[in-house]
PDB file of N, CA and C in Angstrom:
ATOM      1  N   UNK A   1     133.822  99.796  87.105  1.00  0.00           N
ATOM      2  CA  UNK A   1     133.459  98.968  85.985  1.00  0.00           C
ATOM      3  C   UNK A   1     132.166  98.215  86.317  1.00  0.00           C
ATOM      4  N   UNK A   2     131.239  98.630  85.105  1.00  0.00           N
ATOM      5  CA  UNK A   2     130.028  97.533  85.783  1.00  0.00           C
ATOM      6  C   UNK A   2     129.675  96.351  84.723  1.00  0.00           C
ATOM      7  N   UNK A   3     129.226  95.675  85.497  1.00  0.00           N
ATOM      8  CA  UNK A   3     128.981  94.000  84.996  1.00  0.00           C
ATOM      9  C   UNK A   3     127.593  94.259  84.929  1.00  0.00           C
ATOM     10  N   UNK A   4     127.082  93.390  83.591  1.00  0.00           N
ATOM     11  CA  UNK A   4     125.833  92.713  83.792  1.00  0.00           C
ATOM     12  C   UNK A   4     125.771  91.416  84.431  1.00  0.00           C
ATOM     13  N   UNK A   5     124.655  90.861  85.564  1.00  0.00           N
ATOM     14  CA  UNK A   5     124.834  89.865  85.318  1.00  0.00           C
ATOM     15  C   UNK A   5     123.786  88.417  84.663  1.00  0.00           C
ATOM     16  N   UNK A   6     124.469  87.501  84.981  1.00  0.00           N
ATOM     17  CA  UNK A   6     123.297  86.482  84.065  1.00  0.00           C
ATOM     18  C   UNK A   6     122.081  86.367  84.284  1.00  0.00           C
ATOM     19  N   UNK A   7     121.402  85.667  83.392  1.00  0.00           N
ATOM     20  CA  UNK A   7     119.948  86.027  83.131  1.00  0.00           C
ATOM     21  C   UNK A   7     119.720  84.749  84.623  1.00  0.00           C
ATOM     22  N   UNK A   8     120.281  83.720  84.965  1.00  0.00           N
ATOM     23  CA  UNK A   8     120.338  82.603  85.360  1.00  0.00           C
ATOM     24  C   UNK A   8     120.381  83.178  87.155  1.00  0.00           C
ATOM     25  N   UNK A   9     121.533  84.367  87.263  1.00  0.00           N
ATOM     26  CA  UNK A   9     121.786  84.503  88.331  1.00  0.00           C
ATOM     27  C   UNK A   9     120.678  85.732  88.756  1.00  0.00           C
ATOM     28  N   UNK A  10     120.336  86.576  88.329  1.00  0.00           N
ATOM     29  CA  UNK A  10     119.299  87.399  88.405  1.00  0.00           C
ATOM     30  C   UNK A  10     117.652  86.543  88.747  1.00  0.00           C
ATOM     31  N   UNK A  11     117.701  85.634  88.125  1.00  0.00           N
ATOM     32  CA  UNK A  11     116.504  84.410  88.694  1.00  0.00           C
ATOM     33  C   UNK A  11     116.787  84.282  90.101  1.00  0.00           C
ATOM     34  N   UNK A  12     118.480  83.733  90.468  1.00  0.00           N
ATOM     35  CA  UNK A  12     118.061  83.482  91.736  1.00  0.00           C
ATOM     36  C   UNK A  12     118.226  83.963  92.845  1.00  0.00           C
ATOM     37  N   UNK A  13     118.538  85.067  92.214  1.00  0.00           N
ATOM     38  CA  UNK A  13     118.002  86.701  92.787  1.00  0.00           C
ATOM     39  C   UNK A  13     116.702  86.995  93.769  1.00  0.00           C
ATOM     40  N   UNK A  14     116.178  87.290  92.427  1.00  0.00           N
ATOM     41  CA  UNK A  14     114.858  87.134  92.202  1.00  0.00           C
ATOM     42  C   UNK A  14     113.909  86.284  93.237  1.00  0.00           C
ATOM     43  N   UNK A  15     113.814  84.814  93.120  1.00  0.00           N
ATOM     44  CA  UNK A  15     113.606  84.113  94.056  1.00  0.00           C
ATOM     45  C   UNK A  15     113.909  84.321  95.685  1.00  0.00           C
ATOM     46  N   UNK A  16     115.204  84.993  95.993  1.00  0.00           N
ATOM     47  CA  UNK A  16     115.660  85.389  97.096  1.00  0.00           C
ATOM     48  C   UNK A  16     114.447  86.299  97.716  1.00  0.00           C
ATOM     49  N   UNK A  17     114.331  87.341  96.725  1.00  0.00           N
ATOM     50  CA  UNK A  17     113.803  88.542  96.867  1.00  0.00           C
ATOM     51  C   UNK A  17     111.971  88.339  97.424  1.00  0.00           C
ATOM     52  N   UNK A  18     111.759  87.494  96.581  1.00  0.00           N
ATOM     53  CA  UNK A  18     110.460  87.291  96.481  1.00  0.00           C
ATOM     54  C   UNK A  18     110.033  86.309  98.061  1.00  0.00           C
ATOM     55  N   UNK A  19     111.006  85.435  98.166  1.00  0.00           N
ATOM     56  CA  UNK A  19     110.471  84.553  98.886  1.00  0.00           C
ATOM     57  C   UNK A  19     110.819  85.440  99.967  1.00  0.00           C
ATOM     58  N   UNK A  20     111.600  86.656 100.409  1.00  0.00           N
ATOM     59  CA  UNK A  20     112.016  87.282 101.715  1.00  0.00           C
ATOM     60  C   UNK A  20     111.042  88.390 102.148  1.00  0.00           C
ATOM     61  N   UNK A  21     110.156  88.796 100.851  1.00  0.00           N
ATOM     62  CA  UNK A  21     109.016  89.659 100.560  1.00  0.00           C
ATOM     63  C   UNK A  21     107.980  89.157 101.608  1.00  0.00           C
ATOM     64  N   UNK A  22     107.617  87.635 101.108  1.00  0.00           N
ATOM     65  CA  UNK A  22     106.436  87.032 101.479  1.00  0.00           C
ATOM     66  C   UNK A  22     106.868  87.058 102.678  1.00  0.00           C
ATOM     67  N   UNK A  23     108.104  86.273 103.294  1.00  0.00           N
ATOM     68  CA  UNK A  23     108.612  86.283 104.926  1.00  0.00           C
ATOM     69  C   UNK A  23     107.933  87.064 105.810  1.00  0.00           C
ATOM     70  N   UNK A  24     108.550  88.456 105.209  1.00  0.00           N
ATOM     71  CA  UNK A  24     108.111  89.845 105.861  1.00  0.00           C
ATOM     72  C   UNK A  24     106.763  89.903 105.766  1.00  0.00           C
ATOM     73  N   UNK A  25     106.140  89.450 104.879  1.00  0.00           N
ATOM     74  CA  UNK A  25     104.782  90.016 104.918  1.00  0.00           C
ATOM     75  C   UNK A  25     104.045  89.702 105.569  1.00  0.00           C
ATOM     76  N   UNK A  26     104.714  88.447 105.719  1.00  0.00           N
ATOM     77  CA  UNK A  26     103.785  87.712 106.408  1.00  0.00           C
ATOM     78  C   UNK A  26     104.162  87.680 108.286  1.00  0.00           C
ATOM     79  N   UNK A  27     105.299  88.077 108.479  1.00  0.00           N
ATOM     80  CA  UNK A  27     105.524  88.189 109.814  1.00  0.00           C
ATOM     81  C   UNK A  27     104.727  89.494 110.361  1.00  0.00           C
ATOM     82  N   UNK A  28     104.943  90.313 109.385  1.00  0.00           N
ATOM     83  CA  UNK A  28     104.004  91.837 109.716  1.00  0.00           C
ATOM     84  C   UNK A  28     102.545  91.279 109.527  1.00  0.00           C
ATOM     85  N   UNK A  29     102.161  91.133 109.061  1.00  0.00           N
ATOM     86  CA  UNK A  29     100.741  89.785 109.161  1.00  0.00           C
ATOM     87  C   UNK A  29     100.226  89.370 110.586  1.00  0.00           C
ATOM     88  N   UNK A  30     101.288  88.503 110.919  1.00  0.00           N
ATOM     89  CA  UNK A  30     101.454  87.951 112.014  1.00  0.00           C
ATOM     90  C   UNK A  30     100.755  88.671 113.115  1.00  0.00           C
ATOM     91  N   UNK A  31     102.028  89.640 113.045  1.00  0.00           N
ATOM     92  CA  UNK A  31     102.141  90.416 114.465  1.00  0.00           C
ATOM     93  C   UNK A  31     100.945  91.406 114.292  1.00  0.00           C
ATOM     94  N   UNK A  32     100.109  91.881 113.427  1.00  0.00           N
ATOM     95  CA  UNK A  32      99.254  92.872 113.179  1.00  0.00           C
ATOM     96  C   UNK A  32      98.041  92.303 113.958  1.00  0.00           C
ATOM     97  N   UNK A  33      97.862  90.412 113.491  1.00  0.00           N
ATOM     98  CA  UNK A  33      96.676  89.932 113.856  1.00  0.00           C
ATOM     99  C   UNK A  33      97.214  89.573 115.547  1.00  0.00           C
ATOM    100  N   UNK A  34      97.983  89.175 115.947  1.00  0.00           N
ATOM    101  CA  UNK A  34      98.580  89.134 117.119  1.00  0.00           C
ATOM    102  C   UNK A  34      97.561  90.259 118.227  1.00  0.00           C
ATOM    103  N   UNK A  35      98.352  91.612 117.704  1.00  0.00           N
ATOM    104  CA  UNK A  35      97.950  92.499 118.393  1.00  0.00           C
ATOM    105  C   UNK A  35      96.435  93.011 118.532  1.00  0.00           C
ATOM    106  N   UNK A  36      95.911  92.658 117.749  1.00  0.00           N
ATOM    107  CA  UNK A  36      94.462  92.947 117.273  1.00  0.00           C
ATOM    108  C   UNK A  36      93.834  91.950 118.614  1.00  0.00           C
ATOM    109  N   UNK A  37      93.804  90.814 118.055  1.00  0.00           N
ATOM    110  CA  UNK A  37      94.095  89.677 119.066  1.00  0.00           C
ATOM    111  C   UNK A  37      93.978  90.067 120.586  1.00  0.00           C
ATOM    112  N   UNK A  38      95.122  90.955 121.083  1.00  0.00           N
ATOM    113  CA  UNK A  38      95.260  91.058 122.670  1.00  0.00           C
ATOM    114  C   UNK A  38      94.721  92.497 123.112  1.00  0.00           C
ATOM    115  N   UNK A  39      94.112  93.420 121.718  1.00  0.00           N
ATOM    116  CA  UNK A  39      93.468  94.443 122.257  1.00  0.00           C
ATOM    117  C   UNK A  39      91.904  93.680 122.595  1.00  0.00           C
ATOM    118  N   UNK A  40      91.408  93.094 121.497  1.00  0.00           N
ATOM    119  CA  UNK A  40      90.013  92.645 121.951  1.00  0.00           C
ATOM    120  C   UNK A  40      90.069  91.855 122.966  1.00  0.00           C
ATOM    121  N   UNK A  41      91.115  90.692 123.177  1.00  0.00           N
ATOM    122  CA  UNK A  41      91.077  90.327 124.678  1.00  0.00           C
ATOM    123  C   UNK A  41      90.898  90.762 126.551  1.00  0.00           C
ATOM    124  N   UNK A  42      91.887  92.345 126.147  1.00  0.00           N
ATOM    125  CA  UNK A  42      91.963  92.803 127.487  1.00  0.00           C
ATOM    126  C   UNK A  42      90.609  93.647 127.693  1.00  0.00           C
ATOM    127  N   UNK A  43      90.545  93.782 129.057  1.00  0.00           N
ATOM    128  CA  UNK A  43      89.498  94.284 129.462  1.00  0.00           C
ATOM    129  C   UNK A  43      89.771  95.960 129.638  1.00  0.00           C
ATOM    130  N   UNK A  44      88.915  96.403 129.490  1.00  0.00           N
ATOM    131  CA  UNK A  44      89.021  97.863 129.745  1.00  0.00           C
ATOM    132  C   UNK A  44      90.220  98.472 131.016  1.00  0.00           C
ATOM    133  N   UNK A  45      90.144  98.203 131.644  1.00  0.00           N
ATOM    134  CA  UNK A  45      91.131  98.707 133.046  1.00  0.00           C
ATOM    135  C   UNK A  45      92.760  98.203 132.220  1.00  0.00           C
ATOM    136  N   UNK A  46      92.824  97.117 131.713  1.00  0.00           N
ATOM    137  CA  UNK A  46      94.073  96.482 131.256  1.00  0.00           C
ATOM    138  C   UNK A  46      94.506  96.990 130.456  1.00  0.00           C
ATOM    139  N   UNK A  47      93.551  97.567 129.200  1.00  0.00           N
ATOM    140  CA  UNK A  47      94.399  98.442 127.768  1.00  0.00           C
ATOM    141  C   UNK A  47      94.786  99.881 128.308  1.00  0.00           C
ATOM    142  N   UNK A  48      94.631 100.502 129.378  1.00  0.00           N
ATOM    143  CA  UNK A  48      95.001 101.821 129.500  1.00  0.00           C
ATOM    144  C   UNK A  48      95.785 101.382 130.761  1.00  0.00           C
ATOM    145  N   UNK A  49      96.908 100.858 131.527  1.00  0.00           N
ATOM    146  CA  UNK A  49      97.590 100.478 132.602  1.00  0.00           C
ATOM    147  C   UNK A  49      98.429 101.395 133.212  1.00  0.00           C
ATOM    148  N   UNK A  50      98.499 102.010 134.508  1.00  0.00           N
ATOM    149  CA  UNK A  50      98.805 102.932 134.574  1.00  0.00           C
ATOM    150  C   UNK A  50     100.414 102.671 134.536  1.00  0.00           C
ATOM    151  N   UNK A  51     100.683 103.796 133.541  1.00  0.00           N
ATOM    152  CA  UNK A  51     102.689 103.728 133.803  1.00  0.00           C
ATOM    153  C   UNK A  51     103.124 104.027 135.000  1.00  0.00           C
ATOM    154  N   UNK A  52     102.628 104.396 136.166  1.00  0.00           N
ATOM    155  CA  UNK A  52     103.776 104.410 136.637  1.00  0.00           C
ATOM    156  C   UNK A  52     103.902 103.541 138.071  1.00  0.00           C
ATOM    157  N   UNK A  53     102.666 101.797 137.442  1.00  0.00           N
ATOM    158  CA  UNK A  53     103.367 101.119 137.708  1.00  0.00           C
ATOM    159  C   UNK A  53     104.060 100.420 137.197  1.00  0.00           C
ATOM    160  N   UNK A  54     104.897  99.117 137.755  1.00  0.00           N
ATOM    161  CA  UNK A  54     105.704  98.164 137.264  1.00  0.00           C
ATOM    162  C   UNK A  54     104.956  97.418 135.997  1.00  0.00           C
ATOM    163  N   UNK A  55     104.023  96.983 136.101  1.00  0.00           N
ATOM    164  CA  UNK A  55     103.515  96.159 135.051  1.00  0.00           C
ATOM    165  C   UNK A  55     102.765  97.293 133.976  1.00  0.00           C
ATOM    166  N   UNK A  56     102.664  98.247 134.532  1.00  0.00           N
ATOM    167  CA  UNK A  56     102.386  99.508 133.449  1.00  0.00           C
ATOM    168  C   UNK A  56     103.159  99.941 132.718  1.00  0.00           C
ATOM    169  N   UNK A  57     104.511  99.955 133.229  1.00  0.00           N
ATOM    170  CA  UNK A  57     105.970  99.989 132.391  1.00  0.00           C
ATOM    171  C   UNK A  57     106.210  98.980 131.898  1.00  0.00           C
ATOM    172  N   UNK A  58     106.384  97.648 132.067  1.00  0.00           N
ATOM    173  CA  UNK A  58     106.488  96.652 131.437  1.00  0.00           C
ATOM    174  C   UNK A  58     105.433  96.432 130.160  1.00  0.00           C
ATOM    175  N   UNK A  59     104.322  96.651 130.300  1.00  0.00           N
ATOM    176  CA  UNK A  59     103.521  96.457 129.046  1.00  0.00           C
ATOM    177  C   UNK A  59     103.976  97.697 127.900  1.00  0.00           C
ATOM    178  N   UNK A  60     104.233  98.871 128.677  1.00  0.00           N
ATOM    179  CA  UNK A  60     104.417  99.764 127.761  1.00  0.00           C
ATOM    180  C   UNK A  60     105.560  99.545 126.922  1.00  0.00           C
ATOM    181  N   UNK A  61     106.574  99.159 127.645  1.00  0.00           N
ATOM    182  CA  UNK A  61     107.820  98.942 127.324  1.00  0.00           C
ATOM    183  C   UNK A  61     107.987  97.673 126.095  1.00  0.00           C
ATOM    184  N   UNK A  62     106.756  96.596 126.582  1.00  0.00           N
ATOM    185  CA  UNK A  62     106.925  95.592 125.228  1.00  0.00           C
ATOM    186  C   UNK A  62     105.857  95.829 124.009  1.00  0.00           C
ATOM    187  N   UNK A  63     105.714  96.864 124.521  1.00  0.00           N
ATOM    188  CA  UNK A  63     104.960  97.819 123.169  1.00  0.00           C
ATOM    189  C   UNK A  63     104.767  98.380 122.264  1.00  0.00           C
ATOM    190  N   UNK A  64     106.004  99.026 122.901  1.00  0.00           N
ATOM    191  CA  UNK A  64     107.121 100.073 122.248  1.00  0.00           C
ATOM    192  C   UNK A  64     108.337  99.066 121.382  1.00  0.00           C
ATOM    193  N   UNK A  65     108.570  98.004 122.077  1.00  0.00           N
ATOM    194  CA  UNK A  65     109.336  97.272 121.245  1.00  0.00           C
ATOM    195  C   UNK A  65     108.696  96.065 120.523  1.00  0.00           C
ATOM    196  N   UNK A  66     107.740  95.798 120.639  1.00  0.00           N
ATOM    197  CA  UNK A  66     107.018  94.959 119.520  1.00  0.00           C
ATOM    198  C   UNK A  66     106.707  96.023 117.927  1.00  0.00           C
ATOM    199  N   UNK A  67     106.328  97.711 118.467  1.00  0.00           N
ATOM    200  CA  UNK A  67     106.201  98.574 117.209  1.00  0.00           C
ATOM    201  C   UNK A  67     107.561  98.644 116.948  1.00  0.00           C
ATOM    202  N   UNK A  68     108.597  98.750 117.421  1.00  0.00           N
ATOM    203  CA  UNK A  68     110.037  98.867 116.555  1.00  0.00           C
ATOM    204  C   UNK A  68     110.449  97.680 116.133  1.00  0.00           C
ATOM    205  N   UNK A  69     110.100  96.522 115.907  1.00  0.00           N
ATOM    206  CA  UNK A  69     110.674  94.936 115.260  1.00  0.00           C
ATOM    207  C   UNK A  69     109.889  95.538 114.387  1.00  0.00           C
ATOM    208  N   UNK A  70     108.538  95.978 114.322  1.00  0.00           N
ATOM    209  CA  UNK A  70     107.948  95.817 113.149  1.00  0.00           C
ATOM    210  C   UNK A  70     108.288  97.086 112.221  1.00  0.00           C
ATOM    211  N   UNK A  71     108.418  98.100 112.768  1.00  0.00           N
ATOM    212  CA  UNK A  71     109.131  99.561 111.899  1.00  0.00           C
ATOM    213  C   UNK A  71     110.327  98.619 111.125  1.00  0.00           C
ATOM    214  N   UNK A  72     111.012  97.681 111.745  1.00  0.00           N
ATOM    215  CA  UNK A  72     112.253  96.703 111.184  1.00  0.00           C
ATOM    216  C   UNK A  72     112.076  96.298 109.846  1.00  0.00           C
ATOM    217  N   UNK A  73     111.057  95.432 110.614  1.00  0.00           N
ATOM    218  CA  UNK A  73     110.009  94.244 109.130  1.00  0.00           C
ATOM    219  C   UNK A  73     109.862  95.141 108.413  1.00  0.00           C
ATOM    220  N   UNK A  74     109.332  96.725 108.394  1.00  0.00           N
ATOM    221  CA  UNK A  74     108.522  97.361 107.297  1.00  0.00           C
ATOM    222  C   UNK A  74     109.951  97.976 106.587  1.00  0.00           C
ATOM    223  N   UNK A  75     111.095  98.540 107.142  1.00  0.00           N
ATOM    224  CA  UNK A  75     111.971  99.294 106.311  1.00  0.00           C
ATOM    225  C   UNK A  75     113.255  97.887 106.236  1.00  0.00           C
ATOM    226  N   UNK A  76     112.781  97.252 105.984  1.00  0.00           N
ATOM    227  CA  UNK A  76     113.577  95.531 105.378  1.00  0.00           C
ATOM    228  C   UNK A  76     112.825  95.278 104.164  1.00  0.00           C
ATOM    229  N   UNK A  77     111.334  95.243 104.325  1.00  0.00           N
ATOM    230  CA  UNK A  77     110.639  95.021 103.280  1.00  0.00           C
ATOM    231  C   UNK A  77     110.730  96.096 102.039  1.00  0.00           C
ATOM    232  N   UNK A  78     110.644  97.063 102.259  1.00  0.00           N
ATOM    233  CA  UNK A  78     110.706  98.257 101.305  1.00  0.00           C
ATOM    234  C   UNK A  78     112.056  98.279 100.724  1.00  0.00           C
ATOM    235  N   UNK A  79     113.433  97.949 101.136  1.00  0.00           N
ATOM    236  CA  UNK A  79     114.364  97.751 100.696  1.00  0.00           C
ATOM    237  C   UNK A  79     114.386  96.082  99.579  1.00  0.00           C
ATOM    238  N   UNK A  80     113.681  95.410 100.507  1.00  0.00           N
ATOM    239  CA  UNK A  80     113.473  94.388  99.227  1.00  0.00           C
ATOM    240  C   UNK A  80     112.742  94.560  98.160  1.00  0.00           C
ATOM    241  N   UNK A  81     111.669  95.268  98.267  1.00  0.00           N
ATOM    242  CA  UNK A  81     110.762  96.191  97.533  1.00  0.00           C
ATOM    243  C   UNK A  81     111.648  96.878  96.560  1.00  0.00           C
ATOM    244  N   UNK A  82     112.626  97.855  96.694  1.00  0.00           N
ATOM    245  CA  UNK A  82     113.310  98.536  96.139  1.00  0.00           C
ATOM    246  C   UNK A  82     114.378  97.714  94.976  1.00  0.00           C
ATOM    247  N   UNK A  83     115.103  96.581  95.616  1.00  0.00           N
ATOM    248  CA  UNK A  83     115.894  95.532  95.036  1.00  0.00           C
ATOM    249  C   UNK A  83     115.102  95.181  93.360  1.00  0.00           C
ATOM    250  N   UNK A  84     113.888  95.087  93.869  1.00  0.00           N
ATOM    251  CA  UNK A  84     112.740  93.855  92.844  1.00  0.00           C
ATOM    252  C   UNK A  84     112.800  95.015  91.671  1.00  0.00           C
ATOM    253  N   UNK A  85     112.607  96.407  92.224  1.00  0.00           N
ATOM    254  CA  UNK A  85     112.394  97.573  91.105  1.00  0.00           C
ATOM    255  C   UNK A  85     113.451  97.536  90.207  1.00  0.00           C
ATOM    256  N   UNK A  86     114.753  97.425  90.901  1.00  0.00           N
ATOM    257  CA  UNK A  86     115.878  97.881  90.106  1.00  0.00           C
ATOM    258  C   UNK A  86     116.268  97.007  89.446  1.00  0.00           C
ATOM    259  N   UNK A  87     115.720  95.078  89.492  1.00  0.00           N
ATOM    260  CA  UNK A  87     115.719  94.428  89.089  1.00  0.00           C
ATOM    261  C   UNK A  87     114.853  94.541  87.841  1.00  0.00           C
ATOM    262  N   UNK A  88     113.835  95.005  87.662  1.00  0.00           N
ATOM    263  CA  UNK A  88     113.068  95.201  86.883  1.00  0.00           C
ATOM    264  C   UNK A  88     113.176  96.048  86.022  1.00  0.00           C
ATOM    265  N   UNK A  89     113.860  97.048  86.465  1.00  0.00           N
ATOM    266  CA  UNK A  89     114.735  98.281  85.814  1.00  0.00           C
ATOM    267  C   UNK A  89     116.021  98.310  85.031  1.00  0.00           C
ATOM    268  N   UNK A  90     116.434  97.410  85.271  1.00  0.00           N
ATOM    269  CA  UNK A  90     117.377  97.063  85.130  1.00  0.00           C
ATOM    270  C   UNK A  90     118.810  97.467  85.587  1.00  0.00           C
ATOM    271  N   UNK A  91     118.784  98.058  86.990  1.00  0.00           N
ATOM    272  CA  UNK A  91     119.591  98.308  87.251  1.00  0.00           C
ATOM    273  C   UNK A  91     120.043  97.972  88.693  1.00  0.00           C
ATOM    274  N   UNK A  92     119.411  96.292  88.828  1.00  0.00           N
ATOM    275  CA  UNK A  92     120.169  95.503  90.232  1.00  0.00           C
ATOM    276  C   UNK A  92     121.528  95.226  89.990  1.00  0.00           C
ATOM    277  N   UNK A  93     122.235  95.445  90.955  1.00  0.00           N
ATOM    278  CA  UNK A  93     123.566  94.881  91.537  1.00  0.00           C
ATOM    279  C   UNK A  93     124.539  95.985  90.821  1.00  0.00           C
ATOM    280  N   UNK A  94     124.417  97.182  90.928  1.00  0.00           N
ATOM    281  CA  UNK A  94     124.962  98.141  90.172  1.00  0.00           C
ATOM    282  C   UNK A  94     124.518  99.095  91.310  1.00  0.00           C
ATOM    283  N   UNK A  95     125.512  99.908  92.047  1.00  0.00           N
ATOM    284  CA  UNK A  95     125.706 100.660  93.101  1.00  0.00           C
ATOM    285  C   UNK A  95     124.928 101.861  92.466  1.00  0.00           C
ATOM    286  N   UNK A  96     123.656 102.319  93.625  1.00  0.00           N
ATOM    287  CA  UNK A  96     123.039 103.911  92.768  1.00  0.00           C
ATOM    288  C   UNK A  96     123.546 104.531  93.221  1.00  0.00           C
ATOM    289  N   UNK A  97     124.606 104.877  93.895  1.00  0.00           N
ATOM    290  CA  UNK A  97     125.725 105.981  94.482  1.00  0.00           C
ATOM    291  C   UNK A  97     126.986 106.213  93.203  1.00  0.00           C
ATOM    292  N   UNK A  98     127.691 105.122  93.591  1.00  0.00           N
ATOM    293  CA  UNK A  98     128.695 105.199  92.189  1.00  0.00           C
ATOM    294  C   UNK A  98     128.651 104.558  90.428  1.00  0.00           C
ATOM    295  N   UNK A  99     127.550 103.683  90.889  1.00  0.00           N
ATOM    296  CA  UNK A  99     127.954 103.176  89.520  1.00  0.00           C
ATOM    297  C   UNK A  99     128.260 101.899  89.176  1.00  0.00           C
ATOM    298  N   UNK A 100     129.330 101.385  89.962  1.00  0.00           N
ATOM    299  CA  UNK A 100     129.814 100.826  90.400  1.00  0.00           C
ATOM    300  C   UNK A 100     129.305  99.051  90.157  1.00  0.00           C
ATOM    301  N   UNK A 101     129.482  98.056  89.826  1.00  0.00           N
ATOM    302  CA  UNK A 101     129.436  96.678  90.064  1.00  0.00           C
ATOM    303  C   UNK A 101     129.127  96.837  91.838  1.00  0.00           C
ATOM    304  N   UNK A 102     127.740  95.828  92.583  1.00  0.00           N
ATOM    305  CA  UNK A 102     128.075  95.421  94.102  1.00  0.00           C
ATOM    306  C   UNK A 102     128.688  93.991  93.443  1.00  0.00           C
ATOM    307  N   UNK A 103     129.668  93.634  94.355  1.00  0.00           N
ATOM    308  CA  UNK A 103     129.985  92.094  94.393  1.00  0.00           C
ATOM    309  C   UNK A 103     129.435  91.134  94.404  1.00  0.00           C
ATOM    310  N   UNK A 104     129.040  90.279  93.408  1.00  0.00           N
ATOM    311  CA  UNK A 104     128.468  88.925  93.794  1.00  0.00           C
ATOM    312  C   UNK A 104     128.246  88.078  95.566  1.00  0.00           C
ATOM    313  N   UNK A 105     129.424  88.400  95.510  1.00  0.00           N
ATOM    314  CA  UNK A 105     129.269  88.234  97.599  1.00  0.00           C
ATOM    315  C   UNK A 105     128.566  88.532  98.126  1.00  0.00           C
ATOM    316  N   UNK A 106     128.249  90.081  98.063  1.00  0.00           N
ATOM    317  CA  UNK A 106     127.867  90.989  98.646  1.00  0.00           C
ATOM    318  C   UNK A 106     125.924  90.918  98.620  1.00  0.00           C
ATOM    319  N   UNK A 107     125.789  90.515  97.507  1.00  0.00           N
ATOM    320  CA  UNK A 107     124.519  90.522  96.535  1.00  0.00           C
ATOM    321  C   UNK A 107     124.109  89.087  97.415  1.00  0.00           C
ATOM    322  N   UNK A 108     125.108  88.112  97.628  1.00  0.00           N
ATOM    323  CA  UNK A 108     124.423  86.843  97.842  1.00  0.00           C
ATOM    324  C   UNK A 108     124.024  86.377  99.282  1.00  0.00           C
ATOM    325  N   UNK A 109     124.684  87.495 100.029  1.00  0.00           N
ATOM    326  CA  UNK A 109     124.402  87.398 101.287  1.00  0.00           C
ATOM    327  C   UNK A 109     123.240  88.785 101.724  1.00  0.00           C
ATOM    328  N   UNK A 110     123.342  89.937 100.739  1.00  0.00           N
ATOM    329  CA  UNK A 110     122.218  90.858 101.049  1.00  0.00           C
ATOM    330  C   UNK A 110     121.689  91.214  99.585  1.00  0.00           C
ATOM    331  N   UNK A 111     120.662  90.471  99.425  1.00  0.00           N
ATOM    332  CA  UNK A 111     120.008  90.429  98.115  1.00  0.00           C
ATOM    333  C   UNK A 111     119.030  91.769  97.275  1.00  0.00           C
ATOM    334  N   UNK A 112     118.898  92.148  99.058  1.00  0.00           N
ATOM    335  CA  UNK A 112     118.192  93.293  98.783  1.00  0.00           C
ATOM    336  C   UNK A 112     119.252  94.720  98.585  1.00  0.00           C
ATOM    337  N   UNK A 113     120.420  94.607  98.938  1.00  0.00           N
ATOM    338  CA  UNK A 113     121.502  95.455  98.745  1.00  0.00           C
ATOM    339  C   UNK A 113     121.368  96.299  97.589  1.00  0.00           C
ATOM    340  N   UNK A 114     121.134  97.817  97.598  1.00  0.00           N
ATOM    341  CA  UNK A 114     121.799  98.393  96.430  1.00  0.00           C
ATOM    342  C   UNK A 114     122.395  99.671  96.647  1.00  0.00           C
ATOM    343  N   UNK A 115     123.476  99.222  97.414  1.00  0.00           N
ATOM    344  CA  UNK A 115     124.889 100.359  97.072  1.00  0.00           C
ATOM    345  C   UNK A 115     126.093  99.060  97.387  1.00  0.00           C
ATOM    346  N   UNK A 116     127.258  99.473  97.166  1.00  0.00           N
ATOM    347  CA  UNK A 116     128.166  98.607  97.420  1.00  0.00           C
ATOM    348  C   UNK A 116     128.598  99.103  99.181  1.00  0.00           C
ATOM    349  N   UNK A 117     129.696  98.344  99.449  1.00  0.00           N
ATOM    350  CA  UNK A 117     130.015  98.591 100.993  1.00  0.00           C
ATOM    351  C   UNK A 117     130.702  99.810 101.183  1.00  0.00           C
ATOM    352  N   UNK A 118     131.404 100.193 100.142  1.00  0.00           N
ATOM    353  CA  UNK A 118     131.956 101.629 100.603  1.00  0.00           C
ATOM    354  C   UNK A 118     130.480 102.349 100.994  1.00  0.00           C
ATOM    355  N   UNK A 119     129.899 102.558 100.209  1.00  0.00           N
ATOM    356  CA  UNK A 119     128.752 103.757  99.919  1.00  0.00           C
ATOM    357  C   UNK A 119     127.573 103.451 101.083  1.00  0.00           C
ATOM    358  N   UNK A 120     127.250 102.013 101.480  1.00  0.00           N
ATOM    359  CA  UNK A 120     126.485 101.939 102.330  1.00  0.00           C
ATOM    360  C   UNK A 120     127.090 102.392 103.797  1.00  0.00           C
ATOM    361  N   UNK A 121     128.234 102.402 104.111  1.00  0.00           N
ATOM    362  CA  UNK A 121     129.008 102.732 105.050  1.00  0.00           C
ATOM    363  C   UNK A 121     128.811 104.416 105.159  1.00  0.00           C
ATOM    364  N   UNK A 122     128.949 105.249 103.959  1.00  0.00           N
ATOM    365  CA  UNK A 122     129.065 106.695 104.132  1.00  0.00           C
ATOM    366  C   UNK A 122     127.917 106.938 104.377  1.00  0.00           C
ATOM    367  N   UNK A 123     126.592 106.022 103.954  1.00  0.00           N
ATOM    368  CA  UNK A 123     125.210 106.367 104.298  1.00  0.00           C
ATOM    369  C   UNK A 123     124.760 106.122 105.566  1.00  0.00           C
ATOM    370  N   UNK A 124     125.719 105.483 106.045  1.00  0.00           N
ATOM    371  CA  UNK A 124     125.243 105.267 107.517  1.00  0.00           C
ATOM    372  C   UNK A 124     125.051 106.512 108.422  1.00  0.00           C
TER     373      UNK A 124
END
């Protein structure tokens, strides 16, 4: 059974959405100028470090995981991205698997959510 819901609660939706947009954008922001930042800093010998020492693995290693927080930020954002569409579409908080009503709960703790918990579970 699906629900519409209010014009009132879809606002503060909305707001959720938007203000978690900018978050992201701005943390990917962040970290973009960050890195930019510590390439023009290091000196030639320092940006190419050899792996297979210790501090050559260590840089590589927080490298590799500074690009996966941000692969994070980017497929968080696109899901909020996605939320705003179906909002616009009219078809937020309505499962695109079944059909389905997501729960107000569900919606208020993951705003960007659009399948309900069964369906996000089988997508896992």
């Amino acid at each position: 059974m699906t629900r519409k819901l209010a014009a009132s609660t879809l606002d503060k939706f909305r707001g959720k959405l938007e203000d978690e947009r900018q978050r992201l954008s701005d943390l990917l922001a962040v970290h973009a100028r960050e890195r930019e930042e510590a390439r023009l800093s290091e000196t030639s010998s320092e940006r190419i470090p050899d792996p297979t020492t210790a501090e050559g693995g260590s840089m590589a290693f927080e490298y590799e995981k500074e690009l996966s927080v941000d692969q994070n930020l980017e497929d968080l954002l696109a899901k909020v991205n996605r939320a705003l569409v179906r909002m616009d579409e009219g078809g937020y908080g309505i499962c695109e698997v079944c059909g389905e009503a997501i729960p107000f709960e569900r919606l208020d703790v993951l705003p960007h959510a659009t399948m309900c918990v069964t369906d996000a579970a089988r997508a896992r």
